[in-house]
PDB file of N, CA and C in Angstrom:
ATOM      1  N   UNK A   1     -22.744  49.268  64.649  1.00  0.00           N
ATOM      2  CA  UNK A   1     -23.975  48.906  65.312  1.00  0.00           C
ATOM      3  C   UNK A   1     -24.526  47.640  64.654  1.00  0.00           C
ATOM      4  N   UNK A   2     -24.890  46.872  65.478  1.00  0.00           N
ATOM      5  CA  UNK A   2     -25.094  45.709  64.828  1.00  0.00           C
ATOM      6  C   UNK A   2     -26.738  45.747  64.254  1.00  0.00           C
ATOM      7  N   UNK A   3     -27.426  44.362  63.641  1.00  0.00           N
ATOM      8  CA  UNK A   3     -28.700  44.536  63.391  1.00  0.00           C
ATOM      9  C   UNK A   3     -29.467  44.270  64.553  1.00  0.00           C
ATOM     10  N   UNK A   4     -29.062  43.273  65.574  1.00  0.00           N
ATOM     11  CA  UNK A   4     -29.827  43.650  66.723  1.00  0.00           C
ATOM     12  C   UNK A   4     -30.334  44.414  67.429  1.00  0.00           C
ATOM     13  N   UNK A   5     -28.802  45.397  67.646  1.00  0.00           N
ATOM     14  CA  UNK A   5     -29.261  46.638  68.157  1.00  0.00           C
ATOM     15  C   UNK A   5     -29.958  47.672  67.827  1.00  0.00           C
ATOM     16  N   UNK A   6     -29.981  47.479  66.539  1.00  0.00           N
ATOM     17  CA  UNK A   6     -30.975  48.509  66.031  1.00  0.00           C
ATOM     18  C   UNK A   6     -32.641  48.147  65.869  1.00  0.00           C
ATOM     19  N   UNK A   7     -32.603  46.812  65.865  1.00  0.00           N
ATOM     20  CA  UNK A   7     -34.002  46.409  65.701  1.00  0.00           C
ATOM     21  C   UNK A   7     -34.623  46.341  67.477  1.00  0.00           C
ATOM     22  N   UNK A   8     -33.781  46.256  68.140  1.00  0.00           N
ATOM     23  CA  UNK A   8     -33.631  46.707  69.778  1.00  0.00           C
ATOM     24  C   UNK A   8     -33.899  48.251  70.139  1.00  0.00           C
ATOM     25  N   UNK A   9     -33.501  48.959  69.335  1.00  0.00           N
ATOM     26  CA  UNK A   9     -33.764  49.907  69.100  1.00  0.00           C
ATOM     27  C   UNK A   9     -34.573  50.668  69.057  1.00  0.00           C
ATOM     28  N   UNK A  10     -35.594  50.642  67.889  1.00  0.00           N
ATOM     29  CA  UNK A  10     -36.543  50.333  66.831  1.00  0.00           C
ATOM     30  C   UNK A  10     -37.672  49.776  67.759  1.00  0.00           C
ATOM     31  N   UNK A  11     -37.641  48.873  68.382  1.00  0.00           N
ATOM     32  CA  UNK A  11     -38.666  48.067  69.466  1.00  0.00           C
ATOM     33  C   UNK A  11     -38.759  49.351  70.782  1.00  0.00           C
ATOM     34  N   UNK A  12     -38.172  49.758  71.003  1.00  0.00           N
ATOM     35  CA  UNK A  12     -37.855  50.432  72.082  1.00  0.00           C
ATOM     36  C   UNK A  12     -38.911  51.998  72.122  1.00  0.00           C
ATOM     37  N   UNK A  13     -37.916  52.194  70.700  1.00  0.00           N
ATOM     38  CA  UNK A  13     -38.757  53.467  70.519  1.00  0.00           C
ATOM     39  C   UNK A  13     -40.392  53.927  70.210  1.00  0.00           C
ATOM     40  N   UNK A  14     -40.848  52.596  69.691  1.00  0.00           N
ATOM     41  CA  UNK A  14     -42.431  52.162  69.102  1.00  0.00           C
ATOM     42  C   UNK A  14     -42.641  51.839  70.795  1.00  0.00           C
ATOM     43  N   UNK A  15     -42.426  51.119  71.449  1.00  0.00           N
ATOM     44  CA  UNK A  15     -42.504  51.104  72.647  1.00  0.00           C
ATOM     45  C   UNK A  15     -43.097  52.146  73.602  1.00  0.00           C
ATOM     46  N   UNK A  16     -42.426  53.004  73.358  1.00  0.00           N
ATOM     47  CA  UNK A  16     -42.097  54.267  74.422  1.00  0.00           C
ATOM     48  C   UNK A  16     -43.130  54.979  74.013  1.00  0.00           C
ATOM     49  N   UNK A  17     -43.607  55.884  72.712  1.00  0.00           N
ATOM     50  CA  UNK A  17     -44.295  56.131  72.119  1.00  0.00           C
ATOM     51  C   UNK A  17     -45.500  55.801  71.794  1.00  0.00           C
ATOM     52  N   UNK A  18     -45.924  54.219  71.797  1.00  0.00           N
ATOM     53  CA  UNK A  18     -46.748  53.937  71.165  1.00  0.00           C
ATOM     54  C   UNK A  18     -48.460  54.625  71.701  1.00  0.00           C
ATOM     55  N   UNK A  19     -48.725  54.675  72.866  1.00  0.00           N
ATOM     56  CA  UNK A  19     -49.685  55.534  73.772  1.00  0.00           C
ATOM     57  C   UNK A  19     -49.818  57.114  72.488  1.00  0.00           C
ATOM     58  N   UNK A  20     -48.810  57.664  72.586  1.00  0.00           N
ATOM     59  CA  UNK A  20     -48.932  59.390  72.264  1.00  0.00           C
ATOM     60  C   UNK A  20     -49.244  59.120  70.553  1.00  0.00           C
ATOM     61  N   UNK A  21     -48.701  58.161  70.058  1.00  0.00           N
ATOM     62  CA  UNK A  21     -48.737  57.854  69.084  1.00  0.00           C
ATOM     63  C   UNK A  21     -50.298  57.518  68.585  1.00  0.00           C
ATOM     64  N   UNK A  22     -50.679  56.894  68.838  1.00  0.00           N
ATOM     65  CA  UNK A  22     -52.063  56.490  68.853  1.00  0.00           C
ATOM     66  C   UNK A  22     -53.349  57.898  69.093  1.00  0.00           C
ATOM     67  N   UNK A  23     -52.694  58.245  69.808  1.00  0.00           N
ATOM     68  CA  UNK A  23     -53.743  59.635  70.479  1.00  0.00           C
ATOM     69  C   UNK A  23     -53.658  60.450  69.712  1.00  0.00           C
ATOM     70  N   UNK A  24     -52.867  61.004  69.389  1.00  0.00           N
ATOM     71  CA  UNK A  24     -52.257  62.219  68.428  1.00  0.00           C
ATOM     72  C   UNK A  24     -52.352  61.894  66.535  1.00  0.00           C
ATOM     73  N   UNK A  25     -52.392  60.767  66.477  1.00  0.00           N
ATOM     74  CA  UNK A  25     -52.821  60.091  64.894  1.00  0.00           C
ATOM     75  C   UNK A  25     -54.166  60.045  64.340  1.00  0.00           C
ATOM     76  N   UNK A  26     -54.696  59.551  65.341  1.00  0.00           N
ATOM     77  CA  UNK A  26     -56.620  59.554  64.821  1.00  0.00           C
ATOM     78  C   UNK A  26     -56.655  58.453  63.764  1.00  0.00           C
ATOM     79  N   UNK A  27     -56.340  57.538  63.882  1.00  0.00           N
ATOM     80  CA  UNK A  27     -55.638  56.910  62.209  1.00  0.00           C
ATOM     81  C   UNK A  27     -57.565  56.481  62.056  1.00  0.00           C
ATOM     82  N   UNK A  28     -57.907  56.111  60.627  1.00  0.00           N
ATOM     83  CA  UNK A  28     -59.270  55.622  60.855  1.00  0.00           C
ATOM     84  C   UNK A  28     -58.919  53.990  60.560  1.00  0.00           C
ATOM     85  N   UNK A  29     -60.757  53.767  60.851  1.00  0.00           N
ATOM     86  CA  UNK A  29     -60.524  52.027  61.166  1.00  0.00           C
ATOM     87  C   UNK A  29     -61.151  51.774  60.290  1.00  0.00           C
ATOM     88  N   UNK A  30     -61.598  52.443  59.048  1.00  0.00           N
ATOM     89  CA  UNK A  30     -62.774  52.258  58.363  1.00  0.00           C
ATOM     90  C   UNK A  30     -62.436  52.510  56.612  1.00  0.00           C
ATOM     91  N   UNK A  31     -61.390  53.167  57.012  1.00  0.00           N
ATOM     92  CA  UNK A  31     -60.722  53.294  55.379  1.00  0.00           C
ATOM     93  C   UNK A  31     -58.652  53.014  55.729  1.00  0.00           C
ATOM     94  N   UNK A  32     -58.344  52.048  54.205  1.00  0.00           N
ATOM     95  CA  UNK A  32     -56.888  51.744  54.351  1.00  0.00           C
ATOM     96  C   UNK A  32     -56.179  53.220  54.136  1.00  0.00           C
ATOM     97  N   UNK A  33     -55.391  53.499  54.796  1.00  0.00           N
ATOM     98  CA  UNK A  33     -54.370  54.775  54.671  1.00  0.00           C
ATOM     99  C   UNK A  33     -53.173  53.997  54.043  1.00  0.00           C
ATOM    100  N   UNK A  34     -52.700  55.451  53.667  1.00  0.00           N
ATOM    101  CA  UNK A  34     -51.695  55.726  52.856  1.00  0.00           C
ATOM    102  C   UNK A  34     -50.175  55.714  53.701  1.00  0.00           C
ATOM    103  N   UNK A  35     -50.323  56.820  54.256  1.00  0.00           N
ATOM    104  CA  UNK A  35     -49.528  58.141  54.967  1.00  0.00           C
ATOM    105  C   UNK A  35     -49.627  58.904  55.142  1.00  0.00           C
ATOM    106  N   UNK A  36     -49.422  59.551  56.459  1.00  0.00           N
ATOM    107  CA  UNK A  36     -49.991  60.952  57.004  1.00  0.00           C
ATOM    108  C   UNK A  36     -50.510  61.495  56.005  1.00  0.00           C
ATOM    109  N   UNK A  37     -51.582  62.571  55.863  1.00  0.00           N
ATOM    110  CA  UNK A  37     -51.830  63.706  54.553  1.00  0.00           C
ATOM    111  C   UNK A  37     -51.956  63.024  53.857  1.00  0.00           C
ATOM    112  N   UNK A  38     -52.388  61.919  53.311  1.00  0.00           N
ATOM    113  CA  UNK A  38     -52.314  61.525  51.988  1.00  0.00           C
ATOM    114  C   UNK A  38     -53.810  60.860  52.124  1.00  0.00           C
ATOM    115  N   UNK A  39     -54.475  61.078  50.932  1.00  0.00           N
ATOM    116  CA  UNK A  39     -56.062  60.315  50.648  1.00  0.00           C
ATOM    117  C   UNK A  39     -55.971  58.543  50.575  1.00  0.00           C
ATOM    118  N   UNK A  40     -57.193  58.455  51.161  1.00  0.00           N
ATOM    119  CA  UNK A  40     -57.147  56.540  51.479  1.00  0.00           C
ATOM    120  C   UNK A  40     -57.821  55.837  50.467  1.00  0.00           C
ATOM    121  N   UNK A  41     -57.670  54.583  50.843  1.00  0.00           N
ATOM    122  CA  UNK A  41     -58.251  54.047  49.911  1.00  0.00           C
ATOM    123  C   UNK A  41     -60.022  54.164  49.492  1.00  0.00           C
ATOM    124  N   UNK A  42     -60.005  54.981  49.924  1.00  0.00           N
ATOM    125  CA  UNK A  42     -61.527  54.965  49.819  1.00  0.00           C
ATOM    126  C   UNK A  42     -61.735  56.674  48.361  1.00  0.00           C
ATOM    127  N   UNK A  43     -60.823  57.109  48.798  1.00  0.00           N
ATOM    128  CA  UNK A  43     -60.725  57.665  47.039  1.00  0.00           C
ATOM    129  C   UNK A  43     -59.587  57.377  46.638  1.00  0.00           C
ATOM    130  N   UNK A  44     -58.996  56.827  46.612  1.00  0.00           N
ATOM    131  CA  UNK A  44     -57.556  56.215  45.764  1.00  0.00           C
ATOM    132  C   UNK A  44     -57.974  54.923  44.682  1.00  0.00           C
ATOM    133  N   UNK A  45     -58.886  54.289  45.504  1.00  0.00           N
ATOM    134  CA  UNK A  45     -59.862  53.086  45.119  1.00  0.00           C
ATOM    135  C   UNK A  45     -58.189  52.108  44.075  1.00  0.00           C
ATOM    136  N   UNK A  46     -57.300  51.813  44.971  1.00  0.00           N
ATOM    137  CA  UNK A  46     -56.129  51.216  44.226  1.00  0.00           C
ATOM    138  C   UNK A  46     -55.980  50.003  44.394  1.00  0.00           C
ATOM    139  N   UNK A  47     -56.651  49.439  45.145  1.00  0.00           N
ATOM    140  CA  UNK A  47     -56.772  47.282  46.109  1.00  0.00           C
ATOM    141  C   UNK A  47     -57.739  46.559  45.243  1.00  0.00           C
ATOM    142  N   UNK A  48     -59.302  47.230  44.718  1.00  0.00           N
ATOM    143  CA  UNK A  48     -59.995  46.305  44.202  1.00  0.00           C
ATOM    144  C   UNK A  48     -60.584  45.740  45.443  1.00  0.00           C
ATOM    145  N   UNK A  49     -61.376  44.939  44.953  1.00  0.00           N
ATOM    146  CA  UNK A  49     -62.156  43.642  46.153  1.00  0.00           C
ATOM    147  C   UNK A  49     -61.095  42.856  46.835  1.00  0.00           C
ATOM    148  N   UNK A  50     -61.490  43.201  47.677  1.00  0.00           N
ATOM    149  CA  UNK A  50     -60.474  42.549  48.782  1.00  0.00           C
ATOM    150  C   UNK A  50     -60.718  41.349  49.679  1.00  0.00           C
ATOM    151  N   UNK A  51     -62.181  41.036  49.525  1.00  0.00           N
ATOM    152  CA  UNK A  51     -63.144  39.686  50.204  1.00  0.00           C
ATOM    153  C   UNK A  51     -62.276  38.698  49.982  1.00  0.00           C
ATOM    154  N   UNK A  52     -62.062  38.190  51.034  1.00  0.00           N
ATOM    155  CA  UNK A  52     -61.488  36.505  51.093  1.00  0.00           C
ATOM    156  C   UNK A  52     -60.052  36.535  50.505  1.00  0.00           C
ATOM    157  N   UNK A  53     -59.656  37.728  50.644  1.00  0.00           N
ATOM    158  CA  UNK A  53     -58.099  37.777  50.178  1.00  0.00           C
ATOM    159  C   UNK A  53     -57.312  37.792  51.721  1.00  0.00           C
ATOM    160  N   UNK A  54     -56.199  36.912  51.438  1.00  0.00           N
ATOM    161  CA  UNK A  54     -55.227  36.963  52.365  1.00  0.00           C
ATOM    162  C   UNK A  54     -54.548  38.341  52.704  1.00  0.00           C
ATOM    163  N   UNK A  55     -54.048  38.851  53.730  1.00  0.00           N
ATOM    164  CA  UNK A  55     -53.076  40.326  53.715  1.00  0.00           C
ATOM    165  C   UNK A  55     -52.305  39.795  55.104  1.00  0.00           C
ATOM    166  N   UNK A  56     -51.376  40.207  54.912  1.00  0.00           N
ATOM    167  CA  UNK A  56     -50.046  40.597  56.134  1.00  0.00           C
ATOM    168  C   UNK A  56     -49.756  42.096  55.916  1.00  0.00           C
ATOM    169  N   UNK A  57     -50.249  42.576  56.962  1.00  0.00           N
ATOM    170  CA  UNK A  57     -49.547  43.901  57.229  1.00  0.00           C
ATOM    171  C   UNK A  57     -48.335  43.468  57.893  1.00  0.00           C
ATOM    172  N   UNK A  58     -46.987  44.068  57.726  1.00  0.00           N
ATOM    173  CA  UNK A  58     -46.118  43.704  58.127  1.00  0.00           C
ATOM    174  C   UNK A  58     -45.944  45.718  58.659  1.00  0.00           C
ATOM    175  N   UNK A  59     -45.352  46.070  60.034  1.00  0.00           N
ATOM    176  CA  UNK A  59     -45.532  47.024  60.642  1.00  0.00           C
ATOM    177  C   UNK A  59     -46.530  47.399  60.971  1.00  0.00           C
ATOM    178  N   UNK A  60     -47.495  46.877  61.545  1.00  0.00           N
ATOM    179  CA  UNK A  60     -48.806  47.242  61.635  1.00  0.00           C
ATOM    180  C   UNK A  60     -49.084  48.544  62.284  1.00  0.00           C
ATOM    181  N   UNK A  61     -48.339  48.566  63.566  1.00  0.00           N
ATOM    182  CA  UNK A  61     -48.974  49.466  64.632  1.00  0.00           C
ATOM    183  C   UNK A  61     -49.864  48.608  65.063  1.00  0.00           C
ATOM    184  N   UNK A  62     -50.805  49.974  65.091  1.00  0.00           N
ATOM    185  CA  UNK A  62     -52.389  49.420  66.277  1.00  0.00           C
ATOM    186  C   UNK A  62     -53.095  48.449  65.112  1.00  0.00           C
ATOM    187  N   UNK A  63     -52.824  48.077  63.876  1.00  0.00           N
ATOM    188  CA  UNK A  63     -53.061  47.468  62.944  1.00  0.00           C
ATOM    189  C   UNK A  63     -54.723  47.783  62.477  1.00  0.00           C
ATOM    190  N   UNK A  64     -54.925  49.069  62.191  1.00  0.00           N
ATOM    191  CA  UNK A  64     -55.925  49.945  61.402  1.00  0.00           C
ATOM    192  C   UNK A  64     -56.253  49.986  60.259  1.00  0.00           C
ATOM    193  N   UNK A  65     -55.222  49.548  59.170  1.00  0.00           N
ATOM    194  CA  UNK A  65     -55.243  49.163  58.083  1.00  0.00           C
ATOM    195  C   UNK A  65     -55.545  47.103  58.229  1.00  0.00           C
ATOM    196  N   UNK A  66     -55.318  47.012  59.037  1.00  0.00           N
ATOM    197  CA  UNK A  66     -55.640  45.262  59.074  1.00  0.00           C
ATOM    198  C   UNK A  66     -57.281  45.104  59.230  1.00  0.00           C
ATOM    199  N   UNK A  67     -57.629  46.064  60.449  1.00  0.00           N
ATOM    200  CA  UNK A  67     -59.054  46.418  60.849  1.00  0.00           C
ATOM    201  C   UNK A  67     -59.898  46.786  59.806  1.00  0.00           C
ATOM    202  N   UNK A  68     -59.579  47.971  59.029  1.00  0.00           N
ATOM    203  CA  UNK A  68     -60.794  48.296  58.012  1.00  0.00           C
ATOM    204  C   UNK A  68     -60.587  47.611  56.725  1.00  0.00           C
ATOM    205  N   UNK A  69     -59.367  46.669  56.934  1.00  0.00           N
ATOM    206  CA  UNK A  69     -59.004  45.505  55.091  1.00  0.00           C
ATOM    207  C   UNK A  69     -60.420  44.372  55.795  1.00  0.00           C
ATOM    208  N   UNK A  70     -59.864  44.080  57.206  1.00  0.00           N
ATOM    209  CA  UNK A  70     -61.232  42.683  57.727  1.00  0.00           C
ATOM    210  C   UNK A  70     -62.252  43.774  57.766  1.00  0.00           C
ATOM    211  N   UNK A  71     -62.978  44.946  57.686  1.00  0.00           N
ATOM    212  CA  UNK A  71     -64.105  45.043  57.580  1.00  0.00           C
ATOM    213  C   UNK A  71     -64.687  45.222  56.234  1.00  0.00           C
ATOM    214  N   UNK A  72     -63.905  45.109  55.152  1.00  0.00           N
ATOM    215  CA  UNK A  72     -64.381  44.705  53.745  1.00  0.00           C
ATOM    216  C   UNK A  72     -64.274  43.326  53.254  1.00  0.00           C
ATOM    217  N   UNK A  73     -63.450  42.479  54.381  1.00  0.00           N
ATOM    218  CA  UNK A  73     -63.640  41.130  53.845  1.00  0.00           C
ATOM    219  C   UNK A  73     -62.364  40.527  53.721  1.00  0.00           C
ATOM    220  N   UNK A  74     -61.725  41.067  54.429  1.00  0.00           N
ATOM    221  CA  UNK A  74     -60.288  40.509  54.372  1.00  0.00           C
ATOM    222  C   UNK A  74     -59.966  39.476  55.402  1.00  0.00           C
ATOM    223  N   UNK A  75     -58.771  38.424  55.023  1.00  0.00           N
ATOM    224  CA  UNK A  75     -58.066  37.431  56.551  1.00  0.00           C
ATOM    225  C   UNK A  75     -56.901  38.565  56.689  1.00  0.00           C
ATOM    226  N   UNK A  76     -57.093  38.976  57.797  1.00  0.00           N
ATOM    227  CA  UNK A  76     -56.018  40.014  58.185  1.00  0.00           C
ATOM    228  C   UNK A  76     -54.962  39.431  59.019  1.00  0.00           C
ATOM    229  N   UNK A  77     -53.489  39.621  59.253  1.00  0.00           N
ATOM    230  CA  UNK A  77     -52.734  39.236  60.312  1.00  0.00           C
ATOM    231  C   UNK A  77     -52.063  40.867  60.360  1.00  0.00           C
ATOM    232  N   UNK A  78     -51.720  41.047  60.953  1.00  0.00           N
ATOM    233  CA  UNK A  78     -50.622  42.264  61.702  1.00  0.00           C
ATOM    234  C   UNK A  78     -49.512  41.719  62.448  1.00  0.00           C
ATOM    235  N   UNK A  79     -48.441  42.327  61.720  1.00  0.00           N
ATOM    236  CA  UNK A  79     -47.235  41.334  62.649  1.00  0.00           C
ATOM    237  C   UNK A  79     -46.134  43.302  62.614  1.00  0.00           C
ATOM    238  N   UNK A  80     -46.109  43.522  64.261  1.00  0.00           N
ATOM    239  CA  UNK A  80     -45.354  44.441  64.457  1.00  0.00           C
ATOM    240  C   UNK A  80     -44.374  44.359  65.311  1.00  0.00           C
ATOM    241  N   UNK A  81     -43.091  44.518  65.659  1.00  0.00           N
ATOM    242  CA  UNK A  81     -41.959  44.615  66.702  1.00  0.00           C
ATOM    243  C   UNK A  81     -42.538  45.329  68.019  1.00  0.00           C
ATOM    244  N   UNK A  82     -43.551  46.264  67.501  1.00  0.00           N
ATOM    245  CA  UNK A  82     -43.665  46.480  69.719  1.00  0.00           C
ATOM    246  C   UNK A  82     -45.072  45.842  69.945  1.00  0.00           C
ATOM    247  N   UNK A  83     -44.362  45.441  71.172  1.00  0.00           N
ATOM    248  CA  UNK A  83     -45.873  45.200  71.552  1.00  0.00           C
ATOM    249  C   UNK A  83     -46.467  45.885  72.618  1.00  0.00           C
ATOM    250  N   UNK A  84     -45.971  46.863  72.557  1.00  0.00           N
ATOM    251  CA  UNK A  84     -47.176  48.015  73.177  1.00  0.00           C
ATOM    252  C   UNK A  84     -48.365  48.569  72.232  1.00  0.00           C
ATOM    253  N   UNK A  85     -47.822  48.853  70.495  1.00  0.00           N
ATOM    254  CA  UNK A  85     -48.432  48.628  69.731  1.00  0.00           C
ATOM    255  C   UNK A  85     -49.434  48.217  69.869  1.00  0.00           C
ATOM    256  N   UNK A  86     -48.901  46.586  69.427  1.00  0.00           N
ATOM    257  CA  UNK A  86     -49.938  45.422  69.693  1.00  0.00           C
ATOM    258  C   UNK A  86     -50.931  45.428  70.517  1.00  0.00           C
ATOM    259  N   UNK A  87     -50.631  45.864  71.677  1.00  0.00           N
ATOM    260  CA  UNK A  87     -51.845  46.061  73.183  1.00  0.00           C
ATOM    261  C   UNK A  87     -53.180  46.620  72.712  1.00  0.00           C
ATOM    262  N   UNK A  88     -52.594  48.675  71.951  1.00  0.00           N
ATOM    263  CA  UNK A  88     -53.568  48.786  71.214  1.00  0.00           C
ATOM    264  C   UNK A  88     -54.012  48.150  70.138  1.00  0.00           C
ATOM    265  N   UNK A  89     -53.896  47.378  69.213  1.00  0.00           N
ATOM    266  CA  UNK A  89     -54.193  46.903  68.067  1.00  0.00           C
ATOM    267  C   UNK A  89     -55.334  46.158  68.682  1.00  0.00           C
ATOM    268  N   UNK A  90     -54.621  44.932  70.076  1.00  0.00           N
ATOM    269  CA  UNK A  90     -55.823  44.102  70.140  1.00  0.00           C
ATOM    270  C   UNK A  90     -57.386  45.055  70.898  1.00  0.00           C
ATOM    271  N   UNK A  91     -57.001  46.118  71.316  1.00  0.00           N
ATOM    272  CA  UNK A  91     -57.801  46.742  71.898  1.00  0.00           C
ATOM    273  C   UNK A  91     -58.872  47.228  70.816  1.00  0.00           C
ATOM    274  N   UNK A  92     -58.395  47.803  70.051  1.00  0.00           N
ATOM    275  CA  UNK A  92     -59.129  48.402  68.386  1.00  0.00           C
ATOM    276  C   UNK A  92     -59.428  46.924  68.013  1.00  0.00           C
ATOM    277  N   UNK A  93     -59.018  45.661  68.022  1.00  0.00           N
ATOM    278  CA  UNK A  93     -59.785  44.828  67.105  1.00  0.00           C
ATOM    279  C   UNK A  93     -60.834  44.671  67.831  1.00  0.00           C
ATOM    280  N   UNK A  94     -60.635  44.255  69.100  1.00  0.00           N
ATOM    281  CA  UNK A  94     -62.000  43.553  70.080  1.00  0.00           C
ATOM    282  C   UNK A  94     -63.158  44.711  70.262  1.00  0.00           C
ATOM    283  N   UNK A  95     -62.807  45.950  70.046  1.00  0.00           N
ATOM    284  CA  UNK A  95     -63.696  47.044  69.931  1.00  0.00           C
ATOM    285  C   UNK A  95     -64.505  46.780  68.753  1.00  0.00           C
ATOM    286  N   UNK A  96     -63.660  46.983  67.500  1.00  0.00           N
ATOM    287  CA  UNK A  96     -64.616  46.978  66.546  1.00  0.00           C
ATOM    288  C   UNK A  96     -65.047  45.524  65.672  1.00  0.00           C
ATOM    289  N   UNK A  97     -64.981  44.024  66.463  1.00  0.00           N
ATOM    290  CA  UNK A  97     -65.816  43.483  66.438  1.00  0.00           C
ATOM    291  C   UNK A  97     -65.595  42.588  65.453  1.00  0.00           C
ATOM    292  N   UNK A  98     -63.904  42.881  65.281  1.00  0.00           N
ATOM    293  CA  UNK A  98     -62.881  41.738  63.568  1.00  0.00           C
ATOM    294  C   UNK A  98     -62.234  40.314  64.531  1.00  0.00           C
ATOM    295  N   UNK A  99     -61.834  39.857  63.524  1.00  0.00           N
ATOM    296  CA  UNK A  99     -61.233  38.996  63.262  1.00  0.00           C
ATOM    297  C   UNK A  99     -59.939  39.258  62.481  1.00  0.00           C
ATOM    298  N   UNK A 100     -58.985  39.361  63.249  1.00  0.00           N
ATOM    299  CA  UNK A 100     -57.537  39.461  62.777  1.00  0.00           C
ATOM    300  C   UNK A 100     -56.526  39.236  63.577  1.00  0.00           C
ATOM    301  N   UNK A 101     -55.610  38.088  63.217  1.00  0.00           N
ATOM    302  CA  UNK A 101     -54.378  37.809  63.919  1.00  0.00           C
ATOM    303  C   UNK A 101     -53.478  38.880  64.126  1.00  0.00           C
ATOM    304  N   UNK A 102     -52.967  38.970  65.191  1.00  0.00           N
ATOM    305  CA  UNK A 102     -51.438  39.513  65.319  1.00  0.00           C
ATOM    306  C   UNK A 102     -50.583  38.608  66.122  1.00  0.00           C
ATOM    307  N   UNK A 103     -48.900  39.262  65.501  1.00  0.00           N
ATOM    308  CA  UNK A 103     -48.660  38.567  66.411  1.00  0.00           C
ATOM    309  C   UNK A 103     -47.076  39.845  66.621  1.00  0.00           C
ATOM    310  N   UNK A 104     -46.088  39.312  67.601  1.00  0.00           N
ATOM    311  CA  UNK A 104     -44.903  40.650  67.891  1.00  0.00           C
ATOM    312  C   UNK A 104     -43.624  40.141  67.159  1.00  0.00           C
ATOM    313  N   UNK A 105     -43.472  40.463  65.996  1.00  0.00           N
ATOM    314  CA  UNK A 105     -42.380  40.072  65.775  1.00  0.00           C
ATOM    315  C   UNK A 105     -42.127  41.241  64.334  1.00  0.00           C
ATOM    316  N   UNK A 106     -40.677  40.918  64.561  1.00  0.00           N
ATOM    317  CA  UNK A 106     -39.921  42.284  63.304  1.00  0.00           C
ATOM    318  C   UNK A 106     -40.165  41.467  61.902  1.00  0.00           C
ATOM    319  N   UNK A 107     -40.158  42.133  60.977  1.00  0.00           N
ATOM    320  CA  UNK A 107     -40.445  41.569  59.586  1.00  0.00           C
ATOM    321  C   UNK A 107     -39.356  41.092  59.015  1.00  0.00           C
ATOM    322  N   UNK A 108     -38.104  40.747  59.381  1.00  0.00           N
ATOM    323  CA  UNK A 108     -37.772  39.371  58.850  1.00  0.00           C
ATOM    324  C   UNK A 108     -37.573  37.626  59.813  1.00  0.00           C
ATOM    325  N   UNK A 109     -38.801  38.067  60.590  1.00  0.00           N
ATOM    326  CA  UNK A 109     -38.956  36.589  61.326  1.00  0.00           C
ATOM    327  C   UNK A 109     -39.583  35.533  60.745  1.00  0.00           C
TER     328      UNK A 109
END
């Protein structure tokens, strides 16, 4: 299998998903997560001040962790392979009122 196909793949499946995915996650917009079950940064307290710091989320998703890094002060970009993803991401940014690039591409572009 080549690397195309799998990153073809990979696009496909974030694709297909990305709707149920979103619904069924609850992810918050207001504290950085971890991973499923796991405590955020808001008691992990592991980033420090984050104002006027650059970040690339690279896999973003709906880019939630990009959202609540720009609502402490971050330049956020989100760069994810689906862009169904993306659809929601820009939907959650223009909702809650950030400033953060995305754009659709796999993380070694």
């Amino acid at each position: 299998m080549s690397t195309d196909h799998i990153k073809r793949s990979i696009q496909a499946g974030w694709d297909e998903m990305a709707g149920d995915y979103q619904a069924e996650t609850h992810i918050s917009l207001d504290d950085v997560h971890y991973a499923p079950l796991c405590p955020g940064e808001r008691e992990l307290r592991i980033l420090g001040d984050v104002s006027g710091k650059a970040v690339l989320e690279v896999a973003c998703g709906a880019a939630q962790n990009s959202i609540a890094l720009a609502k402490m002060g971050a330049h956020c970009v989100g760069l994810d392979i689906s862009s169904r993803q993306l659809v929601v991401a820009r939907k959650l940014v223009e909702q809650e009122g950030v400033d953060v690039g995305l754009l659709n591409a796999d993380g070694e572009t």
